[in-house]
C-alpha atoms as a PDB file:
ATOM      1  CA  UNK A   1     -77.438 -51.226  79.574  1.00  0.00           C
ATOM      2  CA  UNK A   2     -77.209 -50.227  75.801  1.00  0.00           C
ATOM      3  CA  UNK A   3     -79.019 -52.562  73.918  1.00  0.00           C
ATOM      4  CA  UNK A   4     -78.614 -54.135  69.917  1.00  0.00           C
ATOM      5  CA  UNK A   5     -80.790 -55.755  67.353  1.00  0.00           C
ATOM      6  CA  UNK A   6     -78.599 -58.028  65.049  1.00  0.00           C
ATOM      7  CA  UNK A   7     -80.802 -58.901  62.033  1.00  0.00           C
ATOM      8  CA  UNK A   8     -78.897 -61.862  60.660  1.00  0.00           C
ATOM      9  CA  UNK A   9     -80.130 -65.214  58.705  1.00  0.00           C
ATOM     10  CA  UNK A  10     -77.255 -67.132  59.725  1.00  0.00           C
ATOM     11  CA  UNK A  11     -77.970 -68.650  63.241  1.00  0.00           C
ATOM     12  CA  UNK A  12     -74.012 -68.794  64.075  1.00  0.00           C
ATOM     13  CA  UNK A  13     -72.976 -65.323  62.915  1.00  0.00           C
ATOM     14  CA  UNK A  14     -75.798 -64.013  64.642  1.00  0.00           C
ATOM     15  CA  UNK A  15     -74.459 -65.444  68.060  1.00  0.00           C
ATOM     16  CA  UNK A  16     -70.978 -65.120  67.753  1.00  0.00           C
ATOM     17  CA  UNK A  17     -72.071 -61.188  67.344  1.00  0.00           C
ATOM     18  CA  UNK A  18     -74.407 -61.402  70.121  1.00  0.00           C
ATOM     19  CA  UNK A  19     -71.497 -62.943  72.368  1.00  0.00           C
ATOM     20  CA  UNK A  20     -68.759 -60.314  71.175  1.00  0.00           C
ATOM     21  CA  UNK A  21     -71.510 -57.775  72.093  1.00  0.00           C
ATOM     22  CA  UNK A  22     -72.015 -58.869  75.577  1.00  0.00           C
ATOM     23  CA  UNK A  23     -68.827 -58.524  76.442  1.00  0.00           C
ATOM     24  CA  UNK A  24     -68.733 -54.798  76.126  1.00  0.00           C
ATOM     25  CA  UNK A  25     -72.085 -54.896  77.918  1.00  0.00           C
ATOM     26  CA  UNK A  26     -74.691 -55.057  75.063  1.00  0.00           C
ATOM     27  CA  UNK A  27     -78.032 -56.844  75.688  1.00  0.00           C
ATOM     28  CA  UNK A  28     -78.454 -58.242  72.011  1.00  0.00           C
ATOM     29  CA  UNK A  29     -81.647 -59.582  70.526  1.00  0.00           C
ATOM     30  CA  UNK A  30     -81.850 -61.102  67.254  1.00  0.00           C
ATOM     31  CA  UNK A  31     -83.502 -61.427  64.110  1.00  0.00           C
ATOM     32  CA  UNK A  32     -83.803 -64.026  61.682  1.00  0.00           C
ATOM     33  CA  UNK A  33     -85.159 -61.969  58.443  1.00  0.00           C
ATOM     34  CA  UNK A  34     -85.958 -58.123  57.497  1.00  0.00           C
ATOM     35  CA  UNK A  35     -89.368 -58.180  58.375  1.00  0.00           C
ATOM     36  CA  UNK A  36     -88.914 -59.489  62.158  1.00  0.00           C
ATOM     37  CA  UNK A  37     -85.552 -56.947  62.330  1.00  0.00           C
ATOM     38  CA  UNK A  38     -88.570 -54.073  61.535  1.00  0.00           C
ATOM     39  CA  UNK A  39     -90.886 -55.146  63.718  1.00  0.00           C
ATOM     40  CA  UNK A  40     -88.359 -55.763  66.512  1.00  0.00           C
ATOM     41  CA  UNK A  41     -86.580 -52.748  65.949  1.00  0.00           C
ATOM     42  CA  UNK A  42     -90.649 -50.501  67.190  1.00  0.00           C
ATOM     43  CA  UNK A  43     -90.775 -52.940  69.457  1.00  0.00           C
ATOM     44  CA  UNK A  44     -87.172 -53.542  71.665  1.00  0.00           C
ATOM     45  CA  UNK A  45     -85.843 -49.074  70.448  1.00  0.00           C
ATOM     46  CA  UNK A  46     -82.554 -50.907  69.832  1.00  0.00           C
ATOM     47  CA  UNK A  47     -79.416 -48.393  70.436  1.00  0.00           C
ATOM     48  CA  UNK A  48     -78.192 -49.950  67.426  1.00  0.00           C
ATOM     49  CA  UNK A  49     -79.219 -52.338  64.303  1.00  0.00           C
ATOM     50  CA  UNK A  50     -76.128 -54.246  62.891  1.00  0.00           C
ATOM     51  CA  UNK A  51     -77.970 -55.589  59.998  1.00  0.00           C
ATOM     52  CA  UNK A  52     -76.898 -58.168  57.430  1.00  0.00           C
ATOM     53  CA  UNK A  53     -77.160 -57.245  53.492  1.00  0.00           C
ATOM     54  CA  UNK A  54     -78.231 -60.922  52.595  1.00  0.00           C
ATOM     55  CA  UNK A  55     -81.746 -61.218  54.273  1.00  0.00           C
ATOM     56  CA  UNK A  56     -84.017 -64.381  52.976  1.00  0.00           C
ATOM     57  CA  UNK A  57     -87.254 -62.012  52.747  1.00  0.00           C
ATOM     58  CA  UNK A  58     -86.086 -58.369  52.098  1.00  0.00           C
ATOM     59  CA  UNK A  59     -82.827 -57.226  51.653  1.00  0.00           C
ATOM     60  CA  UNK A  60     -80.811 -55.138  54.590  1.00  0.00           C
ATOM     61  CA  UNK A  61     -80.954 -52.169  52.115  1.00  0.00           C
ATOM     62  CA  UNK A  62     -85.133 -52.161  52.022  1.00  0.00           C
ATOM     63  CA  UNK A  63     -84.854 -52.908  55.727  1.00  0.00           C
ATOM     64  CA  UNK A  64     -82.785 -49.799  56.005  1.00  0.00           C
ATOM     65  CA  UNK A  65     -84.630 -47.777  53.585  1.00  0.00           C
ATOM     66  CA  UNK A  66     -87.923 -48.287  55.978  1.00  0.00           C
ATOM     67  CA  UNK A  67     -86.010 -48.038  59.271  1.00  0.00           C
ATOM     68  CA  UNK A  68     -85.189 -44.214  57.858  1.00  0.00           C
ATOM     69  CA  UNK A  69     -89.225 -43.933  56.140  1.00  0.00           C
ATOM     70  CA  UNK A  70     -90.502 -44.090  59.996  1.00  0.00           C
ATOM     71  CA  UNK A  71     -90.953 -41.597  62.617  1.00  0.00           C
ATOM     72  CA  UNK A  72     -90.560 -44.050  65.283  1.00  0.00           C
ATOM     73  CA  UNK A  73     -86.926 -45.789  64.292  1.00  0.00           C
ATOM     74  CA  UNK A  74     -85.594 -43.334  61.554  1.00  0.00           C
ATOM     75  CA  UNK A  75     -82.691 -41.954  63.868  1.00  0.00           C
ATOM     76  CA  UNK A  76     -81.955 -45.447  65.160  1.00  0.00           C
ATOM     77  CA  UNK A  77     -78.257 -45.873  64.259  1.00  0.00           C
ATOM     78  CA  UNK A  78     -77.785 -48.755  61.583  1.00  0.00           C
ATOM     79  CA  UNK A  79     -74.202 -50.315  61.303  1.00  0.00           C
ATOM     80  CA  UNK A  80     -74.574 -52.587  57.957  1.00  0.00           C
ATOM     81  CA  UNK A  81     -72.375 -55.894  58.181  1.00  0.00           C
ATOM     82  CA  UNK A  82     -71.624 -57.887  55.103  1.00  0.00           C
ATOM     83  CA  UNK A  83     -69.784 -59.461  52.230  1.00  0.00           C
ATOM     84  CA  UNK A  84     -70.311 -57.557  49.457  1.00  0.00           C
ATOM     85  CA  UNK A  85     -67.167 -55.110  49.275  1.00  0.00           C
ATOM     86  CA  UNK A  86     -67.702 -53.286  45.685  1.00  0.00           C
ATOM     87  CA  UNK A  87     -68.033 -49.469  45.861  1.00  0.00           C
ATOM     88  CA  UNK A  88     -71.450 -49.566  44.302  1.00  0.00           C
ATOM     89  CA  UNK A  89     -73.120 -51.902  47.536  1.00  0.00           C
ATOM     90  CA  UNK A  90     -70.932 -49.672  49.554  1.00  0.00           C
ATOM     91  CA  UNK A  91     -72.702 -46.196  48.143  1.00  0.00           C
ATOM     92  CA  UNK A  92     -75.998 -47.603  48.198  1.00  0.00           C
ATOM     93  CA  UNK A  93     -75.585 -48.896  51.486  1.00  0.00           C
ATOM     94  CA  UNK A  94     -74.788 -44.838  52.545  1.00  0.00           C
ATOM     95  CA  UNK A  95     -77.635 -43.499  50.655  1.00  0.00           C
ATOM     96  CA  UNK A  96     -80.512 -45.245  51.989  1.00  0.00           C
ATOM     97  CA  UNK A  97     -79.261 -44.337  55.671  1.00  0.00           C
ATOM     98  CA  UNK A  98     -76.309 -46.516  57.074  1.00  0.00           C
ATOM     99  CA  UNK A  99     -74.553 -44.654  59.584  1.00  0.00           C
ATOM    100  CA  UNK A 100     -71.413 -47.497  59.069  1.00  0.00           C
ATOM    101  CA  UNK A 101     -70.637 -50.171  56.803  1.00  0.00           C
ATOM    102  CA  UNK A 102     -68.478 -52.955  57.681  1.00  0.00           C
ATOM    103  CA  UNK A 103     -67.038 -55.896  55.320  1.00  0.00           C
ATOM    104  CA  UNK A 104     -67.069 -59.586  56.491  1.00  0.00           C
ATOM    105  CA  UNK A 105     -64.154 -60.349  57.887  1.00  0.00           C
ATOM    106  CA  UNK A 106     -64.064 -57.406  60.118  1.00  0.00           C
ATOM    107  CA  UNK A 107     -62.106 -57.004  63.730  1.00  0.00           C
ATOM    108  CA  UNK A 108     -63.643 -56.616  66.641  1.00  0.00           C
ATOM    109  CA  UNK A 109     -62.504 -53.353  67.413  1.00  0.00           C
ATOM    110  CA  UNK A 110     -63.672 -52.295  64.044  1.00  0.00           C
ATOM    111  CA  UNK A 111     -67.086 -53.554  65.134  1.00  0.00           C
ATOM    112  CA  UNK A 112     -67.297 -51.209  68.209  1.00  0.00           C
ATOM    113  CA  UNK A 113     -65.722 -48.211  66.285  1.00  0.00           C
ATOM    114  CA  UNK A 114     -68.394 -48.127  63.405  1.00  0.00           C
ATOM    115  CA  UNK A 115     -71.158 -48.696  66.360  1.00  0.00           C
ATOM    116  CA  UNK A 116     -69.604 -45.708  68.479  1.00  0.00           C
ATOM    117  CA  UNK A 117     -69.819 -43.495  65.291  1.00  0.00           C
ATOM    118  CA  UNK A 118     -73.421 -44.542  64.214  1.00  0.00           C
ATOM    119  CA  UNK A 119     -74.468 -43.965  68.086  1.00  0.00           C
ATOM    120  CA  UNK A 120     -72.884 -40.470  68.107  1.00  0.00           C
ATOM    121  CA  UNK A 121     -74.325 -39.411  64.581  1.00  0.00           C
ATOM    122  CA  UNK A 122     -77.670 -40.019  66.732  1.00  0.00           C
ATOM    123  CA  UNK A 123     -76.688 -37.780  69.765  1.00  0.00           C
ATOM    124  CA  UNK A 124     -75.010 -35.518  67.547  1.00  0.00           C
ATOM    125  CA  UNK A 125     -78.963 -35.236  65.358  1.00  0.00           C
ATOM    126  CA  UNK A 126     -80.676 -34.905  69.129  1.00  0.00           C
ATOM    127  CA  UNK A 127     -78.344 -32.298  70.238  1.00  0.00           C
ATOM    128  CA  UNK A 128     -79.193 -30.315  67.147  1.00  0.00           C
ATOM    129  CA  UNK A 129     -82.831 -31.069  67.216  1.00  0.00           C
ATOM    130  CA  UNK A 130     -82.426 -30.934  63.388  1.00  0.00           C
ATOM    131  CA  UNK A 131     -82.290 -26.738  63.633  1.00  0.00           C
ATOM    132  CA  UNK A 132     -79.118 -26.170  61.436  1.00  0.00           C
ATOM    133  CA  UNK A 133     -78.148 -26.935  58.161  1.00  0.00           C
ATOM    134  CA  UNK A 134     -77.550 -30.239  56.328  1.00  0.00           C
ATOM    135  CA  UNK A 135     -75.431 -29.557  52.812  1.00  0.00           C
ATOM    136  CA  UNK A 136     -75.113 -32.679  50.042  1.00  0.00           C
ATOM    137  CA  UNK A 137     -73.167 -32.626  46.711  1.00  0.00           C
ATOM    138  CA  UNK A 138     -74.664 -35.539  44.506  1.00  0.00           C
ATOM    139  CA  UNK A 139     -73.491 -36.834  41.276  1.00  0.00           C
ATOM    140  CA  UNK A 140     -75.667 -36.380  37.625  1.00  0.00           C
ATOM    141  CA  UNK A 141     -77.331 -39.496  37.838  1.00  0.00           C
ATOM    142  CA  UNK A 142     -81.174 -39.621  38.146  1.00  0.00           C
ATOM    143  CA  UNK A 143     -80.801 -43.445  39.582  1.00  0.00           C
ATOM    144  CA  UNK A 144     -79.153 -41.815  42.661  1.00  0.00           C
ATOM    145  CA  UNK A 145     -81.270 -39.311  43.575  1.00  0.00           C
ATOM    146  CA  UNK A 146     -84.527 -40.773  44.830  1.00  0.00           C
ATOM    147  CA  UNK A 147     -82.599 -43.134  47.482  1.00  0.00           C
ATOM    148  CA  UNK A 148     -80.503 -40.120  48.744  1.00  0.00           C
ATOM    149  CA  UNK A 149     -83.398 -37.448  49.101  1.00  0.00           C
ATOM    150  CA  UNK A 150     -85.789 -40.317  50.618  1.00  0.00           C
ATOM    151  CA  UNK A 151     -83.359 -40.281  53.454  1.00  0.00           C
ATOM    152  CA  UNK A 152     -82.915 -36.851  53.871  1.00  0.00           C
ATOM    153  CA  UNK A 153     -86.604 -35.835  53.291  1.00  0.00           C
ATOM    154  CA  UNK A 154     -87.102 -38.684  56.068  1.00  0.00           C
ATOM    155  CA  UNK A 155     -84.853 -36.477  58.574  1.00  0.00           C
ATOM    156  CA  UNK A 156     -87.329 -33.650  57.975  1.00  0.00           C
ATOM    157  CA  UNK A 157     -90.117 -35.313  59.030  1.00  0.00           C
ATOM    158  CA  UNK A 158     -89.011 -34.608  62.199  1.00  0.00           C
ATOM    159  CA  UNK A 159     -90.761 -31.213  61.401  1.00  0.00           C
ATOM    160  CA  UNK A 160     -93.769 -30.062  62.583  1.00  0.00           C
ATOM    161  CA  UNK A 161     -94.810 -30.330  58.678  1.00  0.00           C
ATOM    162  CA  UNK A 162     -97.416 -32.794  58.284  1.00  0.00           C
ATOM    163  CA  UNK A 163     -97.001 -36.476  55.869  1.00  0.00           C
ATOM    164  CA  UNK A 164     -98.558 -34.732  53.329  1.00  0.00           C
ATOM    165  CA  UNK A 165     -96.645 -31.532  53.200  1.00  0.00           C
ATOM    166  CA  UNK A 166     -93.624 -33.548  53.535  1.00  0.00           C
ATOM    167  CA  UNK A 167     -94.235 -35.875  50.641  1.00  0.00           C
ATOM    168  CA  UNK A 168     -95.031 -32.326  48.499  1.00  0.00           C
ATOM    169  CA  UNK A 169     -91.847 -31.030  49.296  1.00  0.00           C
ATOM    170  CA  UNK A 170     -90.107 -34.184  48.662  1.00  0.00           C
ATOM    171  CA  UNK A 171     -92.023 -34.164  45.444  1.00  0.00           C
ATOM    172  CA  UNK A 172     -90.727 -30.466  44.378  1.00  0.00           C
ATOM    173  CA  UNK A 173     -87.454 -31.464  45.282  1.00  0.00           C
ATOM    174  CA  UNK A 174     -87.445 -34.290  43.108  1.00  0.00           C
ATOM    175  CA  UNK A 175     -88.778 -32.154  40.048  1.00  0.00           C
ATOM    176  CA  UNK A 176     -86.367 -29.583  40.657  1.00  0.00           C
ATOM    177  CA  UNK A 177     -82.864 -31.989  41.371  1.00  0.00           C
ATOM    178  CA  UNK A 178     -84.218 -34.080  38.069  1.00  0.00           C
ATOM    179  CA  UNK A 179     -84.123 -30.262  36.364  1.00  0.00           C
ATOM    180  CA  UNK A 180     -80.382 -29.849  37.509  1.00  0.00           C
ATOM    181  CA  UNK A 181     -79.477 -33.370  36.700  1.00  0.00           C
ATOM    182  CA  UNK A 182     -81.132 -33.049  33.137  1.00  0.00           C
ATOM    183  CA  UNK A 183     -81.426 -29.365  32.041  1.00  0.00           C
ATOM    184  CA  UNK A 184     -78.593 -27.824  34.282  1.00  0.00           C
ATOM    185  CA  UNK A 185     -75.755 -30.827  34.360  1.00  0.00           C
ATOM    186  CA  UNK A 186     -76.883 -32.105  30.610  1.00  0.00           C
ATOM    187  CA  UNK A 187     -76.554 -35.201  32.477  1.00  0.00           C
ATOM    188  CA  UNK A 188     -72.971 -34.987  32.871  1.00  0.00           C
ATOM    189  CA  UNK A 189     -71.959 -37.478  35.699  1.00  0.00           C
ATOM    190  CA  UNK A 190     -68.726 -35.230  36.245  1.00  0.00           C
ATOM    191  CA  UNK A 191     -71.126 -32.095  37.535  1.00  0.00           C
ATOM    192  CA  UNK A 192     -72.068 -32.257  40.907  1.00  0.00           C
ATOM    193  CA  UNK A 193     -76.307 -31.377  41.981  1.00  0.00           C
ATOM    194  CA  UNK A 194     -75.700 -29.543  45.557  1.00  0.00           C
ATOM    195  CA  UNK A 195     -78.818 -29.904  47.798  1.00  0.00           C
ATOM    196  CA  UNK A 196     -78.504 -27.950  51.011  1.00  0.00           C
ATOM    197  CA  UNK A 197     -81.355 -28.505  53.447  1.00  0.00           C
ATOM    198  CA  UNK A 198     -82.003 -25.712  56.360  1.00  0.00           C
ATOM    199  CA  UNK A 199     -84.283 -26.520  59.237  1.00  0.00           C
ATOM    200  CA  UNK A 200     -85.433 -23.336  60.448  1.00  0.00           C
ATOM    201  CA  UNK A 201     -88.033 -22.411  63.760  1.00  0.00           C
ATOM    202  CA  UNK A 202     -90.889 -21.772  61.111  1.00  0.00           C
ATOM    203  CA  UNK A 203     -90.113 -23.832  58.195  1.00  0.00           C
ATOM    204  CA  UNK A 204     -88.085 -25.592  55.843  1.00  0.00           C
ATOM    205  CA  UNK A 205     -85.759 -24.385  52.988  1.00  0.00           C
ATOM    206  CA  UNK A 206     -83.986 -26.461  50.637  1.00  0.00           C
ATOM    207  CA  UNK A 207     -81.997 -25.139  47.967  1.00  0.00           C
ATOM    208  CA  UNK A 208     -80.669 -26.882  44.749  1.00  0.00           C
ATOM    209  CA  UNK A 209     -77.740 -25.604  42.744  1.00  0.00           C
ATOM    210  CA  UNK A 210     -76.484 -27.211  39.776  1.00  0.00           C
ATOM    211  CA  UNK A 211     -72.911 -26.502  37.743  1.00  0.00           C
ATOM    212  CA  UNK A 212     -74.893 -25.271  34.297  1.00  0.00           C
ATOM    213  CA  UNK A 213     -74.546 -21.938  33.038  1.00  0.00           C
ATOM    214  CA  UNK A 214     -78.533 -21.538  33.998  1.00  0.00           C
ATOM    215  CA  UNK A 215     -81.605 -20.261  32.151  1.00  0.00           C
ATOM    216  CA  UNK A 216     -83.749 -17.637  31.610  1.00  0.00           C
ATOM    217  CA  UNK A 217     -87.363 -18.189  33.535  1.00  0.00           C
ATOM    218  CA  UNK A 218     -88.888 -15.705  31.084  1.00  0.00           C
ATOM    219  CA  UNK A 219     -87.735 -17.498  27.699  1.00  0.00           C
ATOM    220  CA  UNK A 220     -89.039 -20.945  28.556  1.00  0.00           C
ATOM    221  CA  UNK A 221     -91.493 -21.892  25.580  1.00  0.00           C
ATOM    222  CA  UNK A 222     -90.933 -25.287  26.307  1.00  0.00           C
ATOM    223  CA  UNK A 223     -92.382 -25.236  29.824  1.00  0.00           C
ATOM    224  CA  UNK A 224     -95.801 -24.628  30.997  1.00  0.00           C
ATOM    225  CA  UNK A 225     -97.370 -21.287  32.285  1.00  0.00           C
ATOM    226  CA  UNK A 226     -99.750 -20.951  34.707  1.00  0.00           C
ATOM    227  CA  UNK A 227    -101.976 -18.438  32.072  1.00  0.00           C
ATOM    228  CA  UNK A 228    -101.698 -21.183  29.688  1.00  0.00           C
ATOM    229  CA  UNK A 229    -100.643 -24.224  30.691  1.00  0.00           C
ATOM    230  CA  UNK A 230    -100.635 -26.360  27.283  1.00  0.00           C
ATOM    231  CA  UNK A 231     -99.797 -24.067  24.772  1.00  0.00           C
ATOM    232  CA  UNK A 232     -95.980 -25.345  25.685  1.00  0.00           C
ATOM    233  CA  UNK A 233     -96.700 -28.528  24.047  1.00  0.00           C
ATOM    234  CA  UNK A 234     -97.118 -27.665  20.324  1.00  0.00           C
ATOM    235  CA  UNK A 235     -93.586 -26.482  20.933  1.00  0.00           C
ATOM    236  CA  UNK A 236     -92.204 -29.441  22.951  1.00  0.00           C
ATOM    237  CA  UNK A 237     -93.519 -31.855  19.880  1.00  0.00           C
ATOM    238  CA  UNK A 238     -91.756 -29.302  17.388  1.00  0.00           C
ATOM    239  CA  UNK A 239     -88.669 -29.175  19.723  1.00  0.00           C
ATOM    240  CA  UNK A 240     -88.703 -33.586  19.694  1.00  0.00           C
ATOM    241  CA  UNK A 241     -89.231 -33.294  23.537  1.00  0.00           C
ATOM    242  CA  UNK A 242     -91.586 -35.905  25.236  1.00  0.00           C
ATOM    243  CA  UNK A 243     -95.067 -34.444  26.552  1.00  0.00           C
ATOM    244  CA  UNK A 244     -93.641 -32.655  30.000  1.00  0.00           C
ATOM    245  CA  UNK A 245     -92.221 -29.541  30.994  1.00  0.00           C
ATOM    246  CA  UNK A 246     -95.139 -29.274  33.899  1.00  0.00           C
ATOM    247  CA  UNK A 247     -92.358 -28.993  36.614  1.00  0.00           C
ATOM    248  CA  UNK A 248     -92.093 -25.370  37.416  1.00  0.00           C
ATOM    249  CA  UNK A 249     -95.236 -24.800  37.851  1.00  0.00           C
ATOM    250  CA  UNK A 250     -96.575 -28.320  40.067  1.00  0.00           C
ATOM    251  CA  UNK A 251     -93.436 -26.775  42.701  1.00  0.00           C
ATOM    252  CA  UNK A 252     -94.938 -23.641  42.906  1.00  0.00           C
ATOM    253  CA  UNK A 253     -98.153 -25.159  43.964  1.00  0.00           C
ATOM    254  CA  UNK A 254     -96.459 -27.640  46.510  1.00  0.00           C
ATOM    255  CA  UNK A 255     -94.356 -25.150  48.650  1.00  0.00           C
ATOM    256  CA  UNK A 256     -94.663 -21.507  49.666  1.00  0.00           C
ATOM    257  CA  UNK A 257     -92.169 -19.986  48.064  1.00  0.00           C
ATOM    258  CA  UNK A 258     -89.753 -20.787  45.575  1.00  0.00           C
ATOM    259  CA  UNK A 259     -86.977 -18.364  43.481  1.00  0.00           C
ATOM    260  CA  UNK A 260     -84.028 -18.885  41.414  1.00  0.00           C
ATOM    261  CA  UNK A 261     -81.006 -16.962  41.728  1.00  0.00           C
ATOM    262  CA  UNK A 262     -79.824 -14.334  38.805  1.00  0.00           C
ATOM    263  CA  UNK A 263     -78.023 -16.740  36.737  1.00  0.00           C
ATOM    264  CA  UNK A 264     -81.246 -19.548  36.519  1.00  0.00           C
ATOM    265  CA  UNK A 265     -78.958 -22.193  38.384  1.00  0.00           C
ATOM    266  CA  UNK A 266     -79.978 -22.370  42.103  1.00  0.00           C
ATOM    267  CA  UNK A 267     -83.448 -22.610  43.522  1.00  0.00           C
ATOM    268  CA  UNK A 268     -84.715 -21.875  46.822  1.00  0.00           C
ATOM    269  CA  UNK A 269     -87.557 -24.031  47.817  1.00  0.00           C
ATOM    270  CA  UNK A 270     -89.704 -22.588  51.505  1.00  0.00           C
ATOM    271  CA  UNK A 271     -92.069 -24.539  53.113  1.00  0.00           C
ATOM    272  CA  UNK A 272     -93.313 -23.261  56.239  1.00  0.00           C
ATOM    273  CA  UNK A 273     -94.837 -25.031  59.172  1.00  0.00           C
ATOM    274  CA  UNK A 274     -98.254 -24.909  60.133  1.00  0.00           C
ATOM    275  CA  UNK A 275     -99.599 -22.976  62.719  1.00  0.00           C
ATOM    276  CA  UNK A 276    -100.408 -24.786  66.248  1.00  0.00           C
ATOM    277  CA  UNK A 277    -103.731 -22.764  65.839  1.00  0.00           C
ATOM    278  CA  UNK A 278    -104.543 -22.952  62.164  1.00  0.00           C
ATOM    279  CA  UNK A 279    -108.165 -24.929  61.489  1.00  0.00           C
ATOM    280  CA  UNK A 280    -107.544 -28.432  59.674  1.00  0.00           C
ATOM    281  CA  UNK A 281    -107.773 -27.423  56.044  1.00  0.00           C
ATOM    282  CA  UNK A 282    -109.723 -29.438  53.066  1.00  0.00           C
ATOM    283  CA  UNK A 283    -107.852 -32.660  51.801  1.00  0.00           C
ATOM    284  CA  UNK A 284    -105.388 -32.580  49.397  1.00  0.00           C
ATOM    285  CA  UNK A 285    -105.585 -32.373  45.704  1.00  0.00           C
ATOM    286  CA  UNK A 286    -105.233 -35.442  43.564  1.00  0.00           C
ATOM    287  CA  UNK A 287    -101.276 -35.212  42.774  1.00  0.00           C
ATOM    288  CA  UNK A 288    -100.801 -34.677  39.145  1.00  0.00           C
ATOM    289  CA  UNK A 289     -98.451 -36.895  36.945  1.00  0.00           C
ATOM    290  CA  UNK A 290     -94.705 -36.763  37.773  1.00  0.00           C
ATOM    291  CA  UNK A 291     -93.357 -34.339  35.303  1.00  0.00           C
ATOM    292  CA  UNK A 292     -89.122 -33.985  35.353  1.00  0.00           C
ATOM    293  CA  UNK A 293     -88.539 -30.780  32.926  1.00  0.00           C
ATOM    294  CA  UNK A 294     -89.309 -27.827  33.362  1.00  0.00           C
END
């Protein structure tokens, strides 16, 4: 019997869900606030959360946002169910990893569609067993970003990479998509950042394109070089540039390989797995300050 986890506040709403579910042969369990939905969600492995926006703890987008940040629930299918119809809940709602969102009053039928279409996204990601290619175009807004590429950096830690080379890589591609946004797209919310993410046998590539006419990595005076990395910033206070421009070379130390195409506006980021029979190596080093030019 498929099972459900309705995280609703509202006892009657809850039920009358729980009811429409049995019909079609759902066991449904509920709960009454985000945190219980999270912890019910490890425990019950729910074939689907429909989860209300309007929680009294967190909200159904944090509740999401974690579902997606754990190994054990983040390809549980989430169908979001509320009242808030603008486009911006809507978008925000896809970013941090709804596989449906549905507006209050909704149909029945259009309750069992969106569920059938966040339960097949799931056997359509276990079929694949994430070896393929996963290709986003994102809009030149920095506020975007980090919700987006939290849930598909979450995806690939279904890679043998460990928590710590995952959060690297997440960190390089957050340098390097805050380049595009800011030095490629001049922050021009009509240019699109592409992000395509390929899930190889041996490791991971992502690469980021923007829609700028790109740059020269040899004429950068404004970033830092690993033979001298602070003579850049006698030119970034000349230049009326905050202290920065670290980027480049903290994602060369996070991944294994990284190169830009001719024109200066794609990058290829590789990260590769690590061997089943490579020694544990030391701890990692103390993560430097965020740095977002390059």
């Amino acid at each position: 019997m498929a099972t459900a986890l309705i995280v609703e506040d509202h006892p009657e709403q809850a039920h009358l869900v729980q009811r429409i579910l049995g019909l079609r042969g759902f066991e449904a369990v509920i709960a009454e606030d985000g945190e219980t939905g999270l912890l019910m969600a490890h425990r019950h492995q729910p074939d689907v959360v429909l989860l209300d926006l309007m929680l009294p703890d967190v909200n159904g987008f944090d509740v999401c946002r974690r579902l997606r940040s754990d190994r054990a629930t983040m390809l549980t299918p989430v169908v979001m169910l509320t009242a808030l119809d603008d486009r911006q809940h809507r978008m925000h709602g896809f970013r941090v990893g709804a596989n449906a969102y549905l507006t209050k009053p909704y149909g029945i039928e259009q309750l069992f569609e969106a569920i059938a279409a966040a339960r097949d996204w799931r056997e359509s990601m276990l079929r694949q067993e994430l070896h393929g290619e996963i290709h986003v175009e994102i809009n030149s807004e920095i506020t975007l970003l980090k919700d987006l590429n939290d849930f598909l950096m979450n995806v690939c830690r279904t890679t043998p990479l460990s928590n710590d080379q995952v959060m690297q890589i997440r960190q390089a591609v957050m340098e390097m998509a805050q380049n595009a946004i800011e030095w490629g797209n001049q922050h021009r919310s009509d240019r699109l950042v592409e992000i395509t993410y390929r899930v190889h046998q041996d490791s991971l590539e992502i690469v980021i394109r923007d829609q700028g006419p790109g740059f020269n990595r040899q004429a950068l005076p404004h970033a830092a070089v690993a033979d001298d990395p602070f003579s850049h910033l006698d030119v970034r206070d000349k230049l009326g540039l905050r202290a920065g421009g670290f980027g480049l070379l903290i994602c060369q130390g996070m991944v294994d390989e990284m190169k830009y195409n001719q024109e200066g506006n794609e990058v290829t980021l590789l990260k590769r797995y690590p061997r089943p029979d490579a020694a544990p190596g030391p701890g990692p080093e103390p993560e430097p300050e965020p740095a977002t030019e390059s």
